[in-house]
C-alpha atoms as a PDB file:
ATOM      1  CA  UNK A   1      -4.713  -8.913  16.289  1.00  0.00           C
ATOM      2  CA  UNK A   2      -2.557  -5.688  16.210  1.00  0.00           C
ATOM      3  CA  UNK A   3      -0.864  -5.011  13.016  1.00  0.00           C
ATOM      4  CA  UNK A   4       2.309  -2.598  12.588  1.00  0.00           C
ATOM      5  CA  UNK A   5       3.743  -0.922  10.077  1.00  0.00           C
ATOM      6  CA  UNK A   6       6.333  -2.815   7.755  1.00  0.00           C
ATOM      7  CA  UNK A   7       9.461  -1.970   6.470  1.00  0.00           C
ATOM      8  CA  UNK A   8      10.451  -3.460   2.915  1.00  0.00           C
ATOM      9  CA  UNK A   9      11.945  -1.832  -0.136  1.00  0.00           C
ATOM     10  CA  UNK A  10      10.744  -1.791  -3.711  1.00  0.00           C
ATOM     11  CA  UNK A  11       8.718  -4.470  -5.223  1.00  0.00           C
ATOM     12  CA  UNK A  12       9.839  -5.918  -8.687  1.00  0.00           C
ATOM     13  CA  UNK A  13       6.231  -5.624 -10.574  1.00  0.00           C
ATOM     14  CA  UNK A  14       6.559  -9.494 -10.829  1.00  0.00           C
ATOM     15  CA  UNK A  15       6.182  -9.772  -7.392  1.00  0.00           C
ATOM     16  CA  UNK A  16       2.971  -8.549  -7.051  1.00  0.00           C
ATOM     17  CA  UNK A  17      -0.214 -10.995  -7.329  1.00  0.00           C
ATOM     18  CA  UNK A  18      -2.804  -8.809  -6.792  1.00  0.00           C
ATOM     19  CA  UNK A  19      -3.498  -5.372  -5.646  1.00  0.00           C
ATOM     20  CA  UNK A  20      -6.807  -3.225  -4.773  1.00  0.00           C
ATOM     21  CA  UNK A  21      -7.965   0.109  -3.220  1.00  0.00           C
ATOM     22  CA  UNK A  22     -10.534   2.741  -2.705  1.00  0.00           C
ATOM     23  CA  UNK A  23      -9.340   6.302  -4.273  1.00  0.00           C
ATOM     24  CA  UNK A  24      -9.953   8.598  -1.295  1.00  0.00           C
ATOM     25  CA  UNK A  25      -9.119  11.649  -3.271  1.00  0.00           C
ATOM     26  CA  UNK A  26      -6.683  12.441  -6.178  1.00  0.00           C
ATOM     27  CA  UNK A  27      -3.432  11.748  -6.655  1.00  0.00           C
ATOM     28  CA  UNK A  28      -1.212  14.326  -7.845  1.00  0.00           C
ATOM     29  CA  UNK A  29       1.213  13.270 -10.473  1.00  0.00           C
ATOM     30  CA  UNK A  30       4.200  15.806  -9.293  1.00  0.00           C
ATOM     31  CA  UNK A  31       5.142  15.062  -5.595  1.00  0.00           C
ATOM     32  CA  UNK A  32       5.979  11.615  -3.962  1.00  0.00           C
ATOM     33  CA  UNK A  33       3.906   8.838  -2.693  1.00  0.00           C
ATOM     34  CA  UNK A  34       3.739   7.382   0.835  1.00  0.00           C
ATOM     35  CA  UNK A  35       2.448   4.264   1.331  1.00  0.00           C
ATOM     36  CA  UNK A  36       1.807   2.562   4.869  1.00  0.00           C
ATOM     37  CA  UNK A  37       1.452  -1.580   4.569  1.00  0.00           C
ATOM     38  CA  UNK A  38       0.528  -3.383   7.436  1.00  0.00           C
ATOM     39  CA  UNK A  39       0.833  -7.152   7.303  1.00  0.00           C
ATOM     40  CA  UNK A  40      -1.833  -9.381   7.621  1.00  0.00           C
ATOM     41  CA  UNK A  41      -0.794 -12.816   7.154  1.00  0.00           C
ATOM     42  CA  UNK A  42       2.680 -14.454   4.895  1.00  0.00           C
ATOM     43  CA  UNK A  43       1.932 -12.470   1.638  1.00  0.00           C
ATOM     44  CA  UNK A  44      -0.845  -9.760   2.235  1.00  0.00           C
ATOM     45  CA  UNK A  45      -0.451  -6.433   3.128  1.00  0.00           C
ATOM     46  CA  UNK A  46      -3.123  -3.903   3.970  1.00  0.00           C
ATOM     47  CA  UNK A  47      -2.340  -0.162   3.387  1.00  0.00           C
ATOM     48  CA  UNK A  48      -3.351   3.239   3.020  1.00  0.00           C
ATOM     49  CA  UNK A  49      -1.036   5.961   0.832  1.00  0.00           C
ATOM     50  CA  UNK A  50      -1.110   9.736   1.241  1.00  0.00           C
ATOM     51  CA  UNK A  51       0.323  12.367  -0.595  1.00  0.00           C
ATOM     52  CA  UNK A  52       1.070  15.731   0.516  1.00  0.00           C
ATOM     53  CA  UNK A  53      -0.521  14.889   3.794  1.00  0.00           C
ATOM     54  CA  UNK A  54      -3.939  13.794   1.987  1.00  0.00           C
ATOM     55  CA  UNK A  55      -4.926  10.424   2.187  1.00  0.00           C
ATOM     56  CA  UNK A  56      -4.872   9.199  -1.350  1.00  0.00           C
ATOM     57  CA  UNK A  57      -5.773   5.831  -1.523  1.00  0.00           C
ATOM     58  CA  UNK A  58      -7.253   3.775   1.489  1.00  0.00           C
ATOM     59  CA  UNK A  59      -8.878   0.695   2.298  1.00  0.00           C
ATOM     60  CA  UNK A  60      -5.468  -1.138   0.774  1.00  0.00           C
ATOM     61  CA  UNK A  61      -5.039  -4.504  -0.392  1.00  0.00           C
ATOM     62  CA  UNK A  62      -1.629  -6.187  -1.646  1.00  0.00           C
ATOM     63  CA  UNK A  63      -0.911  -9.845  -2.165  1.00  0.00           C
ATOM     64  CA  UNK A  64       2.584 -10.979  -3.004  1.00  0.00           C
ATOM     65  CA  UNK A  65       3.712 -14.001  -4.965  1.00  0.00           C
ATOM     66  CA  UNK A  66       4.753 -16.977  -2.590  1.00  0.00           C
END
């Protein structure tokens, strides 16, 4: 199955079911954070964030509400 990137703004927090990931370093509090979701099926996402060019968080999980 190939998976792409997707496209979607903001999330109200009331959206979200559940979320996980794997800290892959730290996360600096004073610069932005980039986060790559790839859809897996309806409501799940996997992703991977980085922050000034350091992967952050990887190993993603994100289910939405239906």
């Amino acid at each position: 199955t190939m998976m792409s990137p997707v496209r979607h703004g903001a999330f109200a927090a009331g959206c979200i079911r559940d979320i996980a990931g794997r800290f892959a370093s730290p996360t600096p509090l004073d610069c932005d954070l980039n986060v790559t979701a790839f859809g897996i099926s309806g409501n799940s996402f996997a992703f991977e964030a980085e922050a000034n060019g350091t992967t952050t968080i990887s190993h993603g999980r994100l289910e939405l509400r239906a």
